[in-house]
C-alpha atoms as a PDB file:
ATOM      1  CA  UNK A   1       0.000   0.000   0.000  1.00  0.00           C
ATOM      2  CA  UNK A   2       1.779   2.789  -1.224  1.00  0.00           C
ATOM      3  CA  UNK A   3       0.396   6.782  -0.677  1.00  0.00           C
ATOM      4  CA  UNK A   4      -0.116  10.173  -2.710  1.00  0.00           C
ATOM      5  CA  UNK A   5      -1.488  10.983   0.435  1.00  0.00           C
ATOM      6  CA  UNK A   6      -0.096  14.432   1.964  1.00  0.00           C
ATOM      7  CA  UNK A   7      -1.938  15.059   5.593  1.00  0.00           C
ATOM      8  CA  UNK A   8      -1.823  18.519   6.712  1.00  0.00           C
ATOM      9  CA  UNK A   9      -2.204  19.528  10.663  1.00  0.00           C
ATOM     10  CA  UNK A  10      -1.379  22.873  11.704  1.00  0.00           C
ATOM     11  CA  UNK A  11       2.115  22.406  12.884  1.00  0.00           C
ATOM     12  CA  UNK A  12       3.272  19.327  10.743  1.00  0.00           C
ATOM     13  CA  UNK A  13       2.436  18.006   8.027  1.00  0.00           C
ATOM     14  CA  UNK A  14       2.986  14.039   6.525  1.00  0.00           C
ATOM     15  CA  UNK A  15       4.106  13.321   2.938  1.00  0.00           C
ATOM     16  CA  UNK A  16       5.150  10.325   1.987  1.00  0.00           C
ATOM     17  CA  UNK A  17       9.174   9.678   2.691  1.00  0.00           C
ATOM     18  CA  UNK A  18      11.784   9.838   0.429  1.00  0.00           C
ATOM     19  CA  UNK A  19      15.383   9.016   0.387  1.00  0.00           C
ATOM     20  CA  UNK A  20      16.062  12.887  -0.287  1.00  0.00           C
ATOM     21  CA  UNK A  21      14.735  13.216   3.903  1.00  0.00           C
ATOM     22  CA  UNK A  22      18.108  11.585   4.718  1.00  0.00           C
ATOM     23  CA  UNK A  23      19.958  14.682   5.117  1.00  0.00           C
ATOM     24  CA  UNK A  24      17.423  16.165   7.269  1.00  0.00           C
ATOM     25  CA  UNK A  25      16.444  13.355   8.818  1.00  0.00           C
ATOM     26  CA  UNK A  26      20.194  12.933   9.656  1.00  0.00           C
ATOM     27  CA  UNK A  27      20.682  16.315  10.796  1.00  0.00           C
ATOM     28  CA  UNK A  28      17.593  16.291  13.415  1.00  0.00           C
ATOM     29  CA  UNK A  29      17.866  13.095  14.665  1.00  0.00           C
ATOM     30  CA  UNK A  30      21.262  11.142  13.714  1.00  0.00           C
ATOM     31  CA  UNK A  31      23.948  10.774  16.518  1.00  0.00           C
ATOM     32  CA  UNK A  32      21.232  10.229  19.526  1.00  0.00           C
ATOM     33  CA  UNK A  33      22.191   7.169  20.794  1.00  0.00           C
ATOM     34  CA  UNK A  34      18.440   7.840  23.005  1.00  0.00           C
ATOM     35  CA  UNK A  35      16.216   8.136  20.019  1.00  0.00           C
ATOM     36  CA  UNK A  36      17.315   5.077  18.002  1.00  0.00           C
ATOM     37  CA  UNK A  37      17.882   2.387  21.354  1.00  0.00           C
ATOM     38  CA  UNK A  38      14.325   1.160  20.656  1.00  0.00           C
ATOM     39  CA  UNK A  39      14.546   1.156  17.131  1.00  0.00           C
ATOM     40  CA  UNK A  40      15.044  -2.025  14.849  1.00  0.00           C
ATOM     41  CA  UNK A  41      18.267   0.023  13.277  1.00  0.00           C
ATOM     42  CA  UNK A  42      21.833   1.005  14.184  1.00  0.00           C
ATOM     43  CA  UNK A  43      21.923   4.744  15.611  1.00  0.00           C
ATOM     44  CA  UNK A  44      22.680   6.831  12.027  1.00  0.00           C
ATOM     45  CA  UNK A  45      26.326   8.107  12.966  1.00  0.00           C
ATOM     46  CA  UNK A  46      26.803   9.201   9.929  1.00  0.00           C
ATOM     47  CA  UNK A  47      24.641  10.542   6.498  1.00  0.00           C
ATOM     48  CA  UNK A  48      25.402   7.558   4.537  1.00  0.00           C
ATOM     49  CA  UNK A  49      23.946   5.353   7.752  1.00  0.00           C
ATOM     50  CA  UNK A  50      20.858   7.280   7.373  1.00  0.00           C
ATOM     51  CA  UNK A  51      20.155   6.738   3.799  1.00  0.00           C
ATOM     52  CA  UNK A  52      20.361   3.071   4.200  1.00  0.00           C
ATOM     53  CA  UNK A  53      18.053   3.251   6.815  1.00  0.00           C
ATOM     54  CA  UNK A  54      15.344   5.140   4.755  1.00  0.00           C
ATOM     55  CA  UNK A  55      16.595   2.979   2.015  1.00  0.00           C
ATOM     56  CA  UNK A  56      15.522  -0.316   3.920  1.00  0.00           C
ATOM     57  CA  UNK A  57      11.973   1.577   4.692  1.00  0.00           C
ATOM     58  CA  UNK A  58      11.399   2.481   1.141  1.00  0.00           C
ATOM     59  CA  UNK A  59      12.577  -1.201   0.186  1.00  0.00           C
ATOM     60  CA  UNK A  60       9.516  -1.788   2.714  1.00  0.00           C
ATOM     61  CA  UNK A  61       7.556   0.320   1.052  1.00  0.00           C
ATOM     62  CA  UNK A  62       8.480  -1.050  -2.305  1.00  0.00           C
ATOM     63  CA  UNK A  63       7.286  -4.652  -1.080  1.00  0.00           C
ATOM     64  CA  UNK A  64       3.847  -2.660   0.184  1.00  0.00           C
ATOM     65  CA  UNK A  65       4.277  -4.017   3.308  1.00  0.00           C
ATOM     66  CA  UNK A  66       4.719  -0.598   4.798  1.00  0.00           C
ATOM     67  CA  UNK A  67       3.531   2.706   4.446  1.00  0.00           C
ATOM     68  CA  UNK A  68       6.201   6.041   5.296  1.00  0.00           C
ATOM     69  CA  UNK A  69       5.760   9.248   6.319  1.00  0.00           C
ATOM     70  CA  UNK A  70       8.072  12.270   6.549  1.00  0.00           C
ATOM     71  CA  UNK A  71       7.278  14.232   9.297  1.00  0.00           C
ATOM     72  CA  UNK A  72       7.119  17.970   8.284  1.00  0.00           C
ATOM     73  CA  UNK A  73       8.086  20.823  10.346  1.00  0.00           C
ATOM     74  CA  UNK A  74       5.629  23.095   8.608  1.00  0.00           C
ATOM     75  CA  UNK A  75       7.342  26.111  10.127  1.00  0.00           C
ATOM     76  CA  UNK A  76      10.686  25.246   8.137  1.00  0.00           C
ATOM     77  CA  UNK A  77      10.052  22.502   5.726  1.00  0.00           C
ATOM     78  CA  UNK A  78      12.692  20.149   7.523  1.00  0.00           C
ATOM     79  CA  UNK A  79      11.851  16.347   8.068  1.00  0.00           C
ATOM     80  CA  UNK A  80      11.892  15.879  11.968  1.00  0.00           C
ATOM     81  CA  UNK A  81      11.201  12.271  12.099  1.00  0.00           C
ATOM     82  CA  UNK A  82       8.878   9.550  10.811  1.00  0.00           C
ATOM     83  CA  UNK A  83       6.052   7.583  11.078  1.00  0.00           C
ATOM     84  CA  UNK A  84       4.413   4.865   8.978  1.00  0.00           C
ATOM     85  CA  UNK A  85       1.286   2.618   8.127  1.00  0.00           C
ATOM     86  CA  UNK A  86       2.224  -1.132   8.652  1.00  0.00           C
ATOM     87  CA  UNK A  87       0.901  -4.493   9.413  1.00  0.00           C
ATOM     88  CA  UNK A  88      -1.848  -4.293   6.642  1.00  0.00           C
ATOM     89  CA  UNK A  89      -5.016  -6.854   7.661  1.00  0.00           C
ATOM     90  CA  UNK A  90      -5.899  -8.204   4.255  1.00  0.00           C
ATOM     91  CA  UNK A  91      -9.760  -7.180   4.551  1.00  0.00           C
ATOM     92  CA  UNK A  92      -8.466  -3.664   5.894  1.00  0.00           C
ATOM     93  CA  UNK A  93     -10.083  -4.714   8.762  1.00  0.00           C
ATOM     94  CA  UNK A  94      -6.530  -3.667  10.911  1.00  0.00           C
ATOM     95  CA  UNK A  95      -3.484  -1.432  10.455  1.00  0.00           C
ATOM     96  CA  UNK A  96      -0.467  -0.789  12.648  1.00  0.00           C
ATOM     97  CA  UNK A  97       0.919   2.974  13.236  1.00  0.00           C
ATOM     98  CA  UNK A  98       4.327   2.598  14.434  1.00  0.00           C
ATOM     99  CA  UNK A  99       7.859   2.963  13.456  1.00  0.00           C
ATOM    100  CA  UNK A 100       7.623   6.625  15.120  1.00  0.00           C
ATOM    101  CA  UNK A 101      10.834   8.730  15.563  1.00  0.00           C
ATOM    102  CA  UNK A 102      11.205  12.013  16.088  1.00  0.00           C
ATOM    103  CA  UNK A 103      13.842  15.033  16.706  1.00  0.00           C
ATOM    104  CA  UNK A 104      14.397  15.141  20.660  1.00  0.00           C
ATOM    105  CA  UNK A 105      13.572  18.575  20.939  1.00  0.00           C
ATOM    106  CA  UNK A 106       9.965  18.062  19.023  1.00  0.00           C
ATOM    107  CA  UNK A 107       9.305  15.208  21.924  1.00  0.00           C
ATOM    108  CA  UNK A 108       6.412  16.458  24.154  1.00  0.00           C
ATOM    109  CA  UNK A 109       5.366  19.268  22.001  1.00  0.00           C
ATOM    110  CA  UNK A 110       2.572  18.484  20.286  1.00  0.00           C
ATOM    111  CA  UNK A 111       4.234  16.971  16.900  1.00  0.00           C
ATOM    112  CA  UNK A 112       3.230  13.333  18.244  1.00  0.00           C
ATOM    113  CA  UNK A 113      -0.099  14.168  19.158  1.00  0.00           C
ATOM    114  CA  UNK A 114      -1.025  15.804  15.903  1.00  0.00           C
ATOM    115  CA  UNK A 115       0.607  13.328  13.850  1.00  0.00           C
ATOM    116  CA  UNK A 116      -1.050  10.534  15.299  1.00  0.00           C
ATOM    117  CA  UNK A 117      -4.349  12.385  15.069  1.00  0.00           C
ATOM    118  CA  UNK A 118      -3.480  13.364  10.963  1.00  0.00           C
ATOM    119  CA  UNK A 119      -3.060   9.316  10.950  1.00  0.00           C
ATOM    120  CA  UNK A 120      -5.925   8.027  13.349  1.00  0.00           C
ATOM    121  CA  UNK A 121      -8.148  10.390  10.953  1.00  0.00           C
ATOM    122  CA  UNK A 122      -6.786   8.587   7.629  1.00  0.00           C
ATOM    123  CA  UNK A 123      -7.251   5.189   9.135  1.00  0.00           C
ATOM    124  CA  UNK A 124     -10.841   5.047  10.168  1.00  0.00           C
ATOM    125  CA  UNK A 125     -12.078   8.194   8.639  1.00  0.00           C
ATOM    126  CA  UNK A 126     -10.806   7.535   5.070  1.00  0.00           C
ATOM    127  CA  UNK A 127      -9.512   4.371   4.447  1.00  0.00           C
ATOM    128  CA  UNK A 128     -12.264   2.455   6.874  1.00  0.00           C
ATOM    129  CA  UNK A 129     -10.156   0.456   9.152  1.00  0.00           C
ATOM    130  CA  UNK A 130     -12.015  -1.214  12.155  1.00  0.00           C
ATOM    131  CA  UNK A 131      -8.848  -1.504  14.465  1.00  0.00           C
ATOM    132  CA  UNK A 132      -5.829   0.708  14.943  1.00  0.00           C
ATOM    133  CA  UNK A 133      -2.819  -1.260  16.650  1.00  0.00           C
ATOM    134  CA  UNK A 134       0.069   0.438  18.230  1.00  0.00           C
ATOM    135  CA  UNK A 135       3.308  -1.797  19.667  1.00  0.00           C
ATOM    136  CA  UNK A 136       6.082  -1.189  21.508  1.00  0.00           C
ATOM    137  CA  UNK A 137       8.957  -2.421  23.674  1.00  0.00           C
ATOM    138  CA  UNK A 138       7.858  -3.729  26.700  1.00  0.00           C
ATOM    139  CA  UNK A 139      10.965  -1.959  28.338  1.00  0.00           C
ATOM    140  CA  UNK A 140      10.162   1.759  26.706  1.00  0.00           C
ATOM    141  CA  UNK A 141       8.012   3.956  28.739  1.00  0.00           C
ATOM    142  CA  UNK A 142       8.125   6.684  27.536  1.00  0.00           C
ATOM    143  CA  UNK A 143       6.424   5.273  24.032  1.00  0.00           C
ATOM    144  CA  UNK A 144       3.748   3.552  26.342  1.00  0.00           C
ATOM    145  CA  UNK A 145       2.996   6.640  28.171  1.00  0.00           C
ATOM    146  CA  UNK A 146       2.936   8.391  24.591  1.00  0.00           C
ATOM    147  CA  UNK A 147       0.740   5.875  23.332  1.00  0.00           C
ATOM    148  CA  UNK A 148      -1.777   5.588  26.536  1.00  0.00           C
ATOM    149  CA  UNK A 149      -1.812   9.899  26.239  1.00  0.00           C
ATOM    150  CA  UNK A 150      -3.957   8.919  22.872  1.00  0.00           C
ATOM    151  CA  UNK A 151      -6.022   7.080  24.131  1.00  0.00           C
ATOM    152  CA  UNK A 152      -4.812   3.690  23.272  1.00  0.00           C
ATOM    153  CA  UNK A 153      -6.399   0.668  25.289  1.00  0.00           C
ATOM    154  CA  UNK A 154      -3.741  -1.940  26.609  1.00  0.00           C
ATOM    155  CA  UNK A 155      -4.687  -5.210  24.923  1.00  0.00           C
ATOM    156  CA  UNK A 156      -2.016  -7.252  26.519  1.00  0.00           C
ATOM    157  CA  UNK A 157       2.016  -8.532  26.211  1.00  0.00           C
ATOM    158  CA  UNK A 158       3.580 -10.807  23.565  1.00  0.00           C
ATOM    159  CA  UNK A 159       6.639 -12.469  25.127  1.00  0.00           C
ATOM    160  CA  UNK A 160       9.878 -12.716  23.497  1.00  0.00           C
ATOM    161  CA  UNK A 161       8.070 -11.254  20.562  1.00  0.00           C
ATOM    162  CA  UNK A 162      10.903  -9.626  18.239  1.00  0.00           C
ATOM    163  CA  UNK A 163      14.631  -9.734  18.541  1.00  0.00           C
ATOM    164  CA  UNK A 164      16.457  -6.725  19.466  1.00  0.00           C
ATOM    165  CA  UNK A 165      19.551  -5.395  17.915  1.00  0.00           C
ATOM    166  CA  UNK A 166      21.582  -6.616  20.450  1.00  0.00           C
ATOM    167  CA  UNK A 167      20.107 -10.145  20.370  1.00  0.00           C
ATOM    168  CA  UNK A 168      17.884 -10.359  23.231  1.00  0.00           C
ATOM    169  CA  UNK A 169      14.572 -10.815  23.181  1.00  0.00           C
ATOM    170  CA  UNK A 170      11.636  -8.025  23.804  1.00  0.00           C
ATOM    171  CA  UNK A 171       8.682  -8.433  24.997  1.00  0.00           C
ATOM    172  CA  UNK A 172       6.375  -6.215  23.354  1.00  0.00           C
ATOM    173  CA  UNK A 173       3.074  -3.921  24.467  1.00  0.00           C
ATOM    174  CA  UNK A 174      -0.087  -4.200  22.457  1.00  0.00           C
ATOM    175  CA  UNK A 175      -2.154  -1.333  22.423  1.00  0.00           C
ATOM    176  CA  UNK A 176      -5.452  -0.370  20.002  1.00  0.00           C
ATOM    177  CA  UNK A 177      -8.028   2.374  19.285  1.00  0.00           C
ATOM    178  CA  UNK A 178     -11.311   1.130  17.809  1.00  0.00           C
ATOM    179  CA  UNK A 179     -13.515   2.197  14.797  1.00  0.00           C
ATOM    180  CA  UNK A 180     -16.294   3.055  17.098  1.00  0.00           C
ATOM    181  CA  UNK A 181     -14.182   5.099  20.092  1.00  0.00           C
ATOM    182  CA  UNK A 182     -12.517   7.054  17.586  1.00  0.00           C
ATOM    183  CA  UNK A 183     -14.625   9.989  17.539  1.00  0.00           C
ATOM    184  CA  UNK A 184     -14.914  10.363  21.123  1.00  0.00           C
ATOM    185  CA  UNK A 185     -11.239  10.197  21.469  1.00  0.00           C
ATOM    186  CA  UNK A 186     -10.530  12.558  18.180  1.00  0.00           C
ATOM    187  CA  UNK A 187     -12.599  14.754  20.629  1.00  0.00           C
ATOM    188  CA  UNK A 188     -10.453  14.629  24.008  1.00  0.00           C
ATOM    189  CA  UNK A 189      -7.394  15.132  21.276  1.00  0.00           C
ATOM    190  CA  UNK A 190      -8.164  18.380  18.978  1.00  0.00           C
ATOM    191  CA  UNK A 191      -9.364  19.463  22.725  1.00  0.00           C
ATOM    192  CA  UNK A 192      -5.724  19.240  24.059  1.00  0.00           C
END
């Protein structure tokens, strides 16, 4: 599932990534050894790092198995970070928003929130998904506290669920939003 899709929110806004977002990308977030320890890739210590991570997202997004988003710092035009579509349920029934990363200094202002809601408005209002799903390391609060702020139910752990990058196992967090609580939490979020 590939997008055209750009989503516009008043401080962000999400077009679909491209390997040109490296060097901003790599700029904003590459170096932080705290951003990238939950994510399935190598801290980017250098530009040429970063490009083969976006390269293995767009090689995801080749194989339609993912969905990515630039994250848009309206205000300048730089890429801060990205999020993507994933986990497709073949009768759209389910879709995944994860693979989230962001600048440090955009964390607890507001980006997260509105991208999520830019997203959570595609997926149900749009496209007609029943279930949103949101996962993440057992061991990170700070994303479960993120994703709870939403409105996110806990649906349970999946032991020794993915590898890590350092070869142990994680246990991950399942979260999900509903079809049907959606508009009462799009409500408690464009309140916020």
């Amino acid at each position: 599932m590939t997008s055209t899709n750009h989503l516009e929110g008043s401080l962000i806004s999400l077009r679909p990534l491209t390997l040109s977002d490296s060097v901003s990308l790599f700029e904003h977030t590459g170096n932080d050894l705290d951003l990238w320890q939950w994510l399935r890739y190598d801290t980017p210590t250098t530009l040429s790092k970063m490009e083969n991570i976006v390269s293995s997202i767009l090689t995801e997004v080749s194989n339609q198995t993912r969905e990515a988003f630039a994250v848009i710092l309206k205000s300048s035009g730089e890429a801060i970070g990205s999020t993507s579509f994933m986990d497709f349920s073949n009768d759209n029934s389910q879709v995944e928003v994860g693979g989230t990363f962001y600048a440090k200094k955009f964390w607890r202002t507001g980006v997260n929130t509105e991208a999520k809601i830019l997203m959570l408005s595609e997926a149900f209002e749009v496209r007609r998904f029943q279930r949103v799903i949101f996962k993440t390391d057992k061991l990170n609060l700070r994303s479960q506290t993120a994703i709870e702020r939403l409105g996110a139910k806990f649906d349970g752990i999946k032991e020794h669920h993915m590898q890590r990058l350092d070869g142990s196992w994680r246990d991950s967090v399942y979260y999900s939003i509903e079809n049907d609580q959606w508009p009462a939490i799009k409500k408690v979020l464009t309140k916020a």
